[in-house]
Protein backbone atom coordinates (compact mmCIF):
# COMPACT_ATOMS: atom_id res chain seq x y z
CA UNK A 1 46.22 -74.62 -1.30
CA UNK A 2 49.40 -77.04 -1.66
CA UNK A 3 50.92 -78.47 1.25
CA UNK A 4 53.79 -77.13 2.78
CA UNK A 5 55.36 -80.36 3.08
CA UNK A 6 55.09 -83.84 2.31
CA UNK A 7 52.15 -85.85 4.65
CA UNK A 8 54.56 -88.20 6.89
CA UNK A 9 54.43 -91.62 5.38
CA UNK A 10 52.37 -94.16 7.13
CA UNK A 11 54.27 -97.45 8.48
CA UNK A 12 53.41 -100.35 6.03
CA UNK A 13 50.94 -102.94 7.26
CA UNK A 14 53.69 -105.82 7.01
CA UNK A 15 55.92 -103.86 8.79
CA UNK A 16 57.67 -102.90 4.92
CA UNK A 17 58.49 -98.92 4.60
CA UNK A 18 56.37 -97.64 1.68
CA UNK A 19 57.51 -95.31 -1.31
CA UNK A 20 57.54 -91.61 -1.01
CA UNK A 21 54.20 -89.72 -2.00
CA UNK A 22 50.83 -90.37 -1.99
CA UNK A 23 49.86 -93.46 0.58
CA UNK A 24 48.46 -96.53 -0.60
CA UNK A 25 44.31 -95.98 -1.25
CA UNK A 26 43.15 -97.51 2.45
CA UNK A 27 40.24 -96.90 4.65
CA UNK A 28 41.76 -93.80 6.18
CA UNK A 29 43.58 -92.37 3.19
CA UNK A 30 41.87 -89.97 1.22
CA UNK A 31 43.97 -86.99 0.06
CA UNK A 32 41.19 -85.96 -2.64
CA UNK A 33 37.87 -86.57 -1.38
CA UNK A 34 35.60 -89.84 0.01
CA UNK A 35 37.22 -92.37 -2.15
CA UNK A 36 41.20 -93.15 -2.99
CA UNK A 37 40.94 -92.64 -6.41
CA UNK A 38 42.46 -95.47 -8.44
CA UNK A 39 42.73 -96.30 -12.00
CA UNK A 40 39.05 -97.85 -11.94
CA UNK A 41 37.61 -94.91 -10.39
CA UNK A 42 36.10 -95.55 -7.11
CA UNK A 43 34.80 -98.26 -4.90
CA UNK A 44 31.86 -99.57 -6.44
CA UNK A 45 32.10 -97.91 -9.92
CA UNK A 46 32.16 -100.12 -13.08
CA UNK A 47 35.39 -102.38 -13.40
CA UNK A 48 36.31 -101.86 -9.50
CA UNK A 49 37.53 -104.34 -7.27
CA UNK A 50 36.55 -104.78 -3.88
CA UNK A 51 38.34 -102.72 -1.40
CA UNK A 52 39.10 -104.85 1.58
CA UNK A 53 41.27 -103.09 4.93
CA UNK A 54 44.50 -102.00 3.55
CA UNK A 55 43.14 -101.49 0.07
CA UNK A 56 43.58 -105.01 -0.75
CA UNK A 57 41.02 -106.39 -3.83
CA UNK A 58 38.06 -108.79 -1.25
CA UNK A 59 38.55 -112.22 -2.62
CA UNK A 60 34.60 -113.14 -3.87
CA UNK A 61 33.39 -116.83 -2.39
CA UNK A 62 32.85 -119.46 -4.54
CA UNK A 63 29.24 -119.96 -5.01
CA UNK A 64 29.09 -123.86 -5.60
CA UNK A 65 30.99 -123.92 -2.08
CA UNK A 66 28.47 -122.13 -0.37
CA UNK A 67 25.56 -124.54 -2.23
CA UNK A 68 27.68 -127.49 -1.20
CA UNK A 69 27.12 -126.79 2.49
CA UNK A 70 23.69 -125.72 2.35
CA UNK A 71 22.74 -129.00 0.29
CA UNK A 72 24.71 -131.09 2.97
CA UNK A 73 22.88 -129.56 5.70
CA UNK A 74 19.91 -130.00 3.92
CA UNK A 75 18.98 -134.23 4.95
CA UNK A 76 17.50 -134.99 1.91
CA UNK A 77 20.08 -133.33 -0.73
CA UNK A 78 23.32 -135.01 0.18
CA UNK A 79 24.40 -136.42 -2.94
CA UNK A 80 23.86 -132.84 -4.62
CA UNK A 81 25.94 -131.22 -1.63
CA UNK A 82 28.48 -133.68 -2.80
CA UNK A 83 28.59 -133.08 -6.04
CA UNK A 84 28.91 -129.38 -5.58
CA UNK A 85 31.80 -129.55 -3.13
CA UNK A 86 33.88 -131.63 -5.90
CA UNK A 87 33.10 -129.21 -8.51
CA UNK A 88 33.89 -126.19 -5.86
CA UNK A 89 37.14 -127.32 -4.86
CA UNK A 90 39.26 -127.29 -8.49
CA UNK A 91 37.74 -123.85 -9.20
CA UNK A 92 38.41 -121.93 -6.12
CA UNK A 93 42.10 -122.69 -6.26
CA UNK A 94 42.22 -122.12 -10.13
CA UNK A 95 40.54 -118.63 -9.71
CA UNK A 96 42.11 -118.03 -6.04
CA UNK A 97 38.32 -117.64 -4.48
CA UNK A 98 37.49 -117.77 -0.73
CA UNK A 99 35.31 -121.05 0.24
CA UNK A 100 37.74 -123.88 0.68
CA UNK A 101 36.15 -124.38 4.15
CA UNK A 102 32.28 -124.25 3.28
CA UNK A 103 33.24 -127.18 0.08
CA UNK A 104 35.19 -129.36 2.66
CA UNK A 105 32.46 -128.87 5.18
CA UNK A 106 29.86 -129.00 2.38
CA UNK A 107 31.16 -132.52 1.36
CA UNK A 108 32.21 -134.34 4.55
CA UNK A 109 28.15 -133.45 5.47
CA UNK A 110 26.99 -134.77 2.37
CA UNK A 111 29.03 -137.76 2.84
CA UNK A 112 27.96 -138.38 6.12
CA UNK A 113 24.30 -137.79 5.53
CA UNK A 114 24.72 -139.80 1.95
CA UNK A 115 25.65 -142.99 4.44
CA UNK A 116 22.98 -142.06 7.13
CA UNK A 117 20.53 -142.34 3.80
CA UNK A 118 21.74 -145.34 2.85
CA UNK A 119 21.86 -147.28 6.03
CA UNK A 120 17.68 -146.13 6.55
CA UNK A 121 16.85 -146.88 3.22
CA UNK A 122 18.63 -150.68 3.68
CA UNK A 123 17.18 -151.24 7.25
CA UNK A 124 13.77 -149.55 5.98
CA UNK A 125 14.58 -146.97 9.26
CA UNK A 126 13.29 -144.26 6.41
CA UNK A 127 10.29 -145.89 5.76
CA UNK A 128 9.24 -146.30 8.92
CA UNK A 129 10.02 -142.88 10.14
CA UNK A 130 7.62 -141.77 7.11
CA UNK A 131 4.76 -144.04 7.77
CA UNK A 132 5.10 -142.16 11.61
CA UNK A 133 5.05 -139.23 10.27
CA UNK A 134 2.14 -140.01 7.58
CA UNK A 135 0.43 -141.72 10.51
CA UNK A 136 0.56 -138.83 12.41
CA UNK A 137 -0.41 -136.28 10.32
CA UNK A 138 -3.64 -138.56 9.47
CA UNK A 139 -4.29 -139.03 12.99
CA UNK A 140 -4.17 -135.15 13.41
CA UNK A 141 -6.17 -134.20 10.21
CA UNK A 142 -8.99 -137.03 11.80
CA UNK A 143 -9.01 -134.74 15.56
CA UNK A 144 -11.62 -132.85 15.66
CA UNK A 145 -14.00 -130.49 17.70
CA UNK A 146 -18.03 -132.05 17.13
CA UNK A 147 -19.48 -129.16 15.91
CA UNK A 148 -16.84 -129.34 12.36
CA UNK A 149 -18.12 -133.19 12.30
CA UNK A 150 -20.48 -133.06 8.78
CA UNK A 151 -23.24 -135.43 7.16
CA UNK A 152 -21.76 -138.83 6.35
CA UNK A 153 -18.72 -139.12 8.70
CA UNK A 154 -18.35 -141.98 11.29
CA UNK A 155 -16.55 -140.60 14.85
CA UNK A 156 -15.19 -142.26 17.61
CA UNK A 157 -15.42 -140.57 20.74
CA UNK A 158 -13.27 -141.17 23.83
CA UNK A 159 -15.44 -139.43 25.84
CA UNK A 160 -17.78 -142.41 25.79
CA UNK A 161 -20.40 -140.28 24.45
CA UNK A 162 -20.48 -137.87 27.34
CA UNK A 163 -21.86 -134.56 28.48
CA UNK A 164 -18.98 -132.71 27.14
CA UNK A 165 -16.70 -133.36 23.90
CA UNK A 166 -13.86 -132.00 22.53
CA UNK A 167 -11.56 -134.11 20.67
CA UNK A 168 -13.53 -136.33 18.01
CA UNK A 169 -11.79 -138.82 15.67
CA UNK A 170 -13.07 -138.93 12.31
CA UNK A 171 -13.31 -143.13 11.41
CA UNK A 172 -13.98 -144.85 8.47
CA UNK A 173 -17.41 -146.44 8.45
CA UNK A 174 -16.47 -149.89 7.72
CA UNK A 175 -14.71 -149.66 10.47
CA UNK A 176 -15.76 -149.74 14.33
CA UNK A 177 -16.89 -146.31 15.62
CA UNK A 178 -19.60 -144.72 18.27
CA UNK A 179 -21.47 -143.11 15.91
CA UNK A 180 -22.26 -141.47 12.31
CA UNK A 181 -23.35 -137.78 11.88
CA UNK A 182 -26.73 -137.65 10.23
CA UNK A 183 -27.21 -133.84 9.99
CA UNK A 184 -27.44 -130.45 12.34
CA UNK A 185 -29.47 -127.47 13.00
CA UNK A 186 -29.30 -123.90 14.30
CA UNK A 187 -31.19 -123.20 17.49
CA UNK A 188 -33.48 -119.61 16.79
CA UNK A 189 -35.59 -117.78 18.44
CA UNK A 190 -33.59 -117.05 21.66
CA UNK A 191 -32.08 -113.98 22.68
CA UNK A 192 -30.50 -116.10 25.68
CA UNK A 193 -29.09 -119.24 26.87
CA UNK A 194 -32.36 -121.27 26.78
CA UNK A 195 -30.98 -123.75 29.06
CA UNK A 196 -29.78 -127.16 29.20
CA UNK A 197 -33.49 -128.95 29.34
CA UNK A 198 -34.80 -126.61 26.82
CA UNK A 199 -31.91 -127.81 24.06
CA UNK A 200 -32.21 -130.89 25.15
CA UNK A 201 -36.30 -131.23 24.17
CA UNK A 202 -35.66 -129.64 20.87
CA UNK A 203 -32.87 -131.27 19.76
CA UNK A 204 -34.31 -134.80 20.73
CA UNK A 205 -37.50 -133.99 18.52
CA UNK A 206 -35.27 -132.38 15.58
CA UNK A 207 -32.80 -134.77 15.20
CA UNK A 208 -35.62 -137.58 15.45
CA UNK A 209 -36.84 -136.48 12.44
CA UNK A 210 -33.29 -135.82 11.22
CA UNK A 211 -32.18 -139.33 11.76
CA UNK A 212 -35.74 -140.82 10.03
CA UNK A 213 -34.74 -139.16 7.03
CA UNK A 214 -31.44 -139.62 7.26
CA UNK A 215 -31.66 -143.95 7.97
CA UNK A 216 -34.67 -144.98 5.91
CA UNK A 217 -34.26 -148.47 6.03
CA UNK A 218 -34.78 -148.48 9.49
CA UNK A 219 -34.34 -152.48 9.72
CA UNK A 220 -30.83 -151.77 8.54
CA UNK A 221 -29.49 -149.84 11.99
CA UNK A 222 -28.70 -151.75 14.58
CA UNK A 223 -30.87 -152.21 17.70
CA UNK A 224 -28.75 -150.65 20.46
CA UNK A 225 -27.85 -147.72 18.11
CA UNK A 226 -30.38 -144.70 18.37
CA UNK A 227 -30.32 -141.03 17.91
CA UNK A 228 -27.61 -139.01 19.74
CA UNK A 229 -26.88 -135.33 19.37
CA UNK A 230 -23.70 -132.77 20.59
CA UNK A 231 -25.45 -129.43 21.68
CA UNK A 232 -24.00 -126.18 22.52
CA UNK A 233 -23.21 -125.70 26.02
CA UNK A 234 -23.25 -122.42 27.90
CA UNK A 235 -20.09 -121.71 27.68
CA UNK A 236 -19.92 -121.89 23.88
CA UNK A 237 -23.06 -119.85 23.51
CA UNK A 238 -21.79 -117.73 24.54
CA UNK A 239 -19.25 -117.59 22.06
CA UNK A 240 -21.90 -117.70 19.68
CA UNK A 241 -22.57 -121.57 19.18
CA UNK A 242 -26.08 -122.19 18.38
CA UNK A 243 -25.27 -125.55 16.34
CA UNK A 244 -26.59 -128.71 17.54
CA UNK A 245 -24.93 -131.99 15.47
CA UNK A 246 -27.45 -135.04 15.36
CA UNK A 247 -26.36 -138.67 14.78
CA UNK A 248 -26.68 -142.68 15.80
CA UNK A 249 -25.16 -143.50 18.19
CA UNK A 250 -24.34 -146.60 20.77
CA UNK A 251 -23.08 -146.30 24.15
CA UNK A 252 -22.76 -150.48 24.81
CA UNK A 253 -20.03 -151.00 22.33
CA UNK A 254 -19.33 -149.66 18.55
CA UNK A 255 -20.79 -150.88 15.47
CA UNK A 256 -19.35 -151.36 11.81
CA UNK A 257 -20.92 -150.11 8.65
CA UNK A 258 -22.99 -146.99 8.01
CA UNK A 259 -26.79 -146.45 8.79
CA UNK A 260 -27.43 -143.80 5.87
CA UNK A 261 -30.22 -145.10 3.50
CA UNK A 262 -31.74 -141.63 1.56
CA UNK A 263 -31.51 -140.80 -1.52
CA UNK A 264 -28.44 -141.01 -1.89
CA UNK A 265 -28.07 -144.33 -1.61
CA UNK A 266 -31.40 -145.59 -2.51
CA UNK A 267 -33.46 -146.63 -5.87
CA UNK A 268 -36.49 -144.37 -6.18
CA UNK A 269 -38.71 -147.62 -5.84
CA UNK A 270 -36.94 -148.64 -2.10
CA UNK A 271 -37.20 -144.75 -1.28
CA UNK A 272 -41.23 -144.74 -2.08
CA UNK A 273 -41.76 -147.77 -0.39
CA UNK A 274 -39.91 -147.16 2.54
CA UNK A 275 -41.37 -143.80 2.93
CA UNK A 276 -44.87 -145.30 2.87
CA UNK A 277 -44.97 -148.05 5.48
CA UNK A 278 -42.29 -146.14 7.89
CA UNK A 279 -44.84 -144.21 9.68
CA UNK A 280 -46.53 -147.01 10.48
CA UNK A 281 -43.72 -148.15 12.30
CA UNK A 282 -42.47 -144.64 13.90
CA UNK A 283 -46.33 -143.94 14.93
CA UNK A 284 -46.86 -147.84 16.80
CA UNK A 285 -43.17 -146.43 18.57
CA UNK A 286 -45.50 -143.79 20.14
CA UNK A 287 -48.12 -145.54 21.47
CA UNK A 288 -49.07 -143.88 25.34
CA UNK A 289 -47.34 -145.67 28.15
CA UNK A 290 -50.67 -145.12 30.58
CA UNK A 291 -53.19 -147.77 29.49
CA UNK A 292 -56.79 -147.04 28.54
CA UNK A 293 -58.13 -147.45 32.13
CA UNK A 294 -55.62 -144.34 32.85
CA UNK A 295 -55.73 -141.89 30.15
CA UNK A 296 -58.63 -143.26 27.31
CA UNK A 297 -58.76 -140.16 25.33
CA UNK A 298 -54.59 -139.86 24.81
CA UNK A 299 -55.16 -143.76 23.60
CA UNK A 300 -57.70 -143.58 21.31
CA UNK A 301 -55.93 -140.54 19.67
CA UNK A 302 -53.36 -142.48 19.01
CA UNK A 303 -55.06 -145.30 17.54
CA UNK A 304 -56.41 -142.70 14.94
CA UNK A 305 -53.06 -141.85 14.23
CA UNK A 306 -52.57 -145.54 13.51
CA UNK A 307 -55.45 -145.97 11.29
CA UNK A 308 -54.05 -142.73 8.99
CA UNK A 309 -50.62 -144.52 9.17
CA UNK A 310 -51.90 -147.76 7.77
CA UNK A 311 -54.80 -146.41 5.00
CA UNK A 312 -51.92 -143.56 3.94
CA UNK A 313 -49.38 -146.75 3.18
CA UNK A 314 -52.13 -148.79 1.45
CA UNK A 315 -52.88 -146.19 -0.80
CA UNK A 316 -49.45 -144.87 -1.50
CA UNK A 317 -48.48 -148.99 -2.22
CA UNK A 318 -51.33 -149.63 -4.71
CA UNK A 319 -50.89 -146.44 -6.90
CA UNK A 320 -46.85 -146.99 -7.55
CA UNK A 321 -45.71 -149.44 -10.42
CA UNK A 322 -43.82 -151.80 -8.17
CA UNK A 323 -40.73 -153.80 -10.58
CA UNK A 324 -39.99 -157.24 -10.86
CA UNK A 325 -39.44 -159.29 -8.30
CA UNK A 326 -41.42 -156.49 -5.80
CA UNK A 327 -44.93 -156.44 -8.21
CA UNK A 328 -46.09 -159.79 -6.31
CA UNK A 329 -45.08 -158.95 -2.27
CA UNK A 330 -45.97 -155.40 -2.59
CA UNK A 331 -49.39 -156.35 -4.05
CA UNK A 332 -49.82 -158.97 -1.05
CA UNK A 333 -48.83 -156.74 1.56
CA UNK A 334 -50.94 -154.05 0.57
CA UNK A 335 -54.12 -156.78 1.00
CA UNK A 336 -52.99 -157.20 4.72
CA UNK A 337 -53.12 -153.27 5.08
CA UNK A 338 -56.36 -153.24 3.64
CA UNK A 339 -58.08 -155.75 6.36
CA UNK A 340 -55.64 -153.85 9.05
CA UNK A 341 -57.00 -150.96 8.23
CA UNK A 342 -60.69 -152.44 9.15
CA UNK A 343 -59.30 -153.85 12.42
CA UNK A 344 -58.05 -150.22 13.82
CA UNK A 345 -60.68 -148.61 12.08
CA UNK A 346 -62.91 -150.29 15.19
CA UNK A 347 -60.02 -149.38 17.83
CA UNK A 348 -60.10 -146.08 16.54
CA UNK A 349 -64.11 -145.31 17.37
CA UNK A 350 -63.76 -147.15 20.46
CA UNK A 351 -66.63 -145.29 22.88
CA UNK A 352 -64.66 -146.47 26.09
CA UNK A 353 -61.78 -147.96 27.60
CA UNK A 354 -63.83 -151.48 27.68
CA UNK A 355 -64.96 -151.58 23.93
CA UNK A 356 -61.08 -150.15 23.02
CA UNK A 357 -59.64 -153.17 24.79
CA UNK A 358 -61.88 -155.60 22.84
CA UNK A 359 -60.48 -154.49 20.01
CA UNK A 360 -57.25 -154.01 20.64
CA UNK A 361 -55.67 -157.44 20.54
CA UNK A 362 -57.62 -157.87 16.92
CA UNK A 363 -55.88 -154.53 15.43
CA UNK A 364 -52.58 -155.85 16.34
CA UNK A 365 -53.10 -159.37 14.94
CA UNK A 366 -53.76 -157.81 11.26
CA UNK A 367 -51.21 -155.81 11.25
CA UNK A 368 -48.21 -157.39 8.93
CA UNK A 369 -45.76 -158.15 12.26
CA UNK A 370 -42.49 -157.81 9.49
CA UNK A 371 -44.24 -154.59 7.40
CA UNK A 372 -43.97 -156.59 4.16
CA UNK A 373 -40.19 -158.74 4.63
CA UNK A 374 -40.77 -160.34 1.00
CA UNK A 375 -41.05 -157.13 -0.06
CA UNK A 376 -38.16 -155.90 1.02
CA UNK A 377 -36.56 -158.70 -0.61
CA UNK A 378 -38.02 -158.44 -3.67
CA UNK A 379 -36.56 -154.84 -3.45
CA UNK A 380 -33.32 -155.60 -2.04
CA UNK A 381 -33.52 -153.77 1.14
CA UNK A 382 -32.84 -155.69 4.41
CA UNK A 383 -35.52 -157.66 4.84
CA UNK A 384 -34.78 -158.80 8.64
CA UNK A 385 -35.73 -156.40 11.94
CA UNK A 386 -32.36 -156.33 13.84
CA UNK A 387 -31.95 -158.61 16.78
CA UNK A 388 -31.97 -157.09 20.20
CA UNK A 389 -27.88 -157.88 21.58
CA UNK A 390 -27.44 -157.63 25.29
CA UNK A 391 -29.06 -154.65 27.42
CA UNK A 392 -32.49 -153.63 25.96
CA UNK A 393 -32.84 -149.82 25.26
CA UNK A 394 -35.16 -149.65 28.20
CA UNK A 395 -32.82 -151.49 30.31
């Protein structure tokens, strides 16, 4: 159906009266249908320009102007933000593009941050902000809880090695630190807290024989460093903890170096001969605290464990092929284990606390005092007992 008269022309957006007919294609002109046809078809359609209000074509933005600012925002791209702007500039005015503003802005930044660069790079302000930053994220990587401590790593603790831990700074061994982590176990065979004592007994006779394993050169640890362990508490069982984290430790001061000596760092020949004479020295450790007059039978059981100490290391030490410089010292030593063995052989069948004390002194007197020192040398383990350094252990 035609109209019955001409639509009333619309005032001109400038103010200009337009030309009789058909209004200018504009957001709110559409004689036809959704779009004001032109002769590119509609909005969007191939070969169409941008309808802006008032059916103007949208200018498009130059895209090196809107890299230019981003780069000059950016601290460490200012001389590409620069570079962008320049090149920006000549081609929005040739091709009559919007972004004028985001270049100048673009480059001024650049500029600005090119001479903040500059300056920190001259003063070494740059540097030094990057060694903070290094620092710190080292210093954060080296926090820790104690239960993600593992085998091998040196800690300091600023906790003093107290009841409860939870920031632990992983240290390099050479350099001072309160202790080294010598291995850890799961606690079984509890379908409750077991309580603090209970942990506590297990995880001093676990990580005992953790830490013997763990340090075999036992002249090589320092004497006011001994085995330390981190244990669950109850409020962490609870969450399921049942690790408990054994290492050396020292509460009067730190130490420097590490304590490992296994396998790992050991020949086969120190490893042999350290595992044979060490009990000797872990068993004498144990010997009762009540003399013979007070508890007879609990000392002459451990003199028998003695005497299996001392004839197992003779016999282990004669049937190895001992190298070089060891042949000689290891052959000698094993002699002084043989009349040792003789000596606590007696103490062993003592029949009472009289006839044990008569032989006591004796056993003793064999026994190698340094467990074979040219040995060790010949060897090249440490072949001197660490001295005792300010409070005893007993103290």
């Amino acid at each position: 159906m035609e109209p019955t008269q001409p639509p009333q022309q619309p005032p001109s957006p400038h103010g200009a009266p337009q030309q009789q007919g058909w209004p200018a294609p504009g957001p709110y002109t559409s004689p036809g249908g959704p779009y004001a046809a032109g002769p590119y078809g509609p909005p969007g359609a191939p070969g169409a320009p941008a309808i802006g209000p008032y059916g103007q074509p949208k200018r498009s933005t130059n895209g090196f102007a809107v890299a230019s600012l981003v780069s000059g925002i950016v601290c460490c791209l200012p001389p590409l933000g620069l570079i962008l702007g320049l090149i920006a500039l000549p081609q929005i005015k040739k091709k009559d593009q919007a972004g004028k503003g985001l270049a100048i802005a673009g480059v001024i930044l650049s500029v600005v941050s090119s001479l903040l660069l500059t300056i920190g790079l001259v003063t070494g302000g740059i540097g030094s902000a990057i060694d903070g930053f290094k620092e710190g994220v080292d210093e954060a990587s080296r926090t820790k809880s104690p239960f993600a401590l593992r085998i091998g790593q040196c800690f300091g603790d600023d906790g003093k090695l107290e009841e409860y831990a939870e920031d632990i700074e992983v240290i390099d061994c050479a350099k001072p630190h309160d202790g080294e982590v010598s291995g850890s176990f799961k606690l079984t065979g509890y379908d409750k807290w077991p309580g603090r004592s209970e942990i506590e007994t297990v995880g001093e006779k676990r990580c005992e024989a953790i830490n013997s394993t763990y340090a075999l050169d036992t002249w090589a640890v320092p004497v006011n460093v001994w085995v330390y362990y981190y244990m669950p508490s109850r409020e962490s069982w609870r969450l399921g903890d049942r690790t408990v984290i054994c290492a050396f430790a020292s509460e009067e001061g730190r130490f420097t170096g590490s304590v490992r000596s296994d396998a790992s760092t050991l020949t086969a020949d120190q490893e042999y001969f350290l595992k044979a004479v060490n009990p000797i020295e872990t068993v004498g450790l144990r010997e009762p605290e009540d003399d013979p007059d007070e508890d007879f039978e609990a000392n002459k059981a451990w003199s028998g464990e003695m005497l299996k100490a001392v004839e197992t290391a003779r016999l282990d030490l004669a049937k190895h092929y001992w190298p070089g410089a060891s042949t000689a010292p290891v052959a000698a030593l094993g002699k002084e284990l043989d009349a040792a063995a003789r000596e606590w052989r007696k103490l062993a069948v003592a029949a009472d606390a009289d006839a044990y004390w008569e032989a006591y002194e004796t056993a003793w007197d064999t026994l190698p005092e340094d467990l074979g020192a040219k040995a060790r040398t010949g060897l090249g383990l440490t072949d001197t007992p660490p001295v005792q350094e300010g409070p005893s252990r007993t103290a």
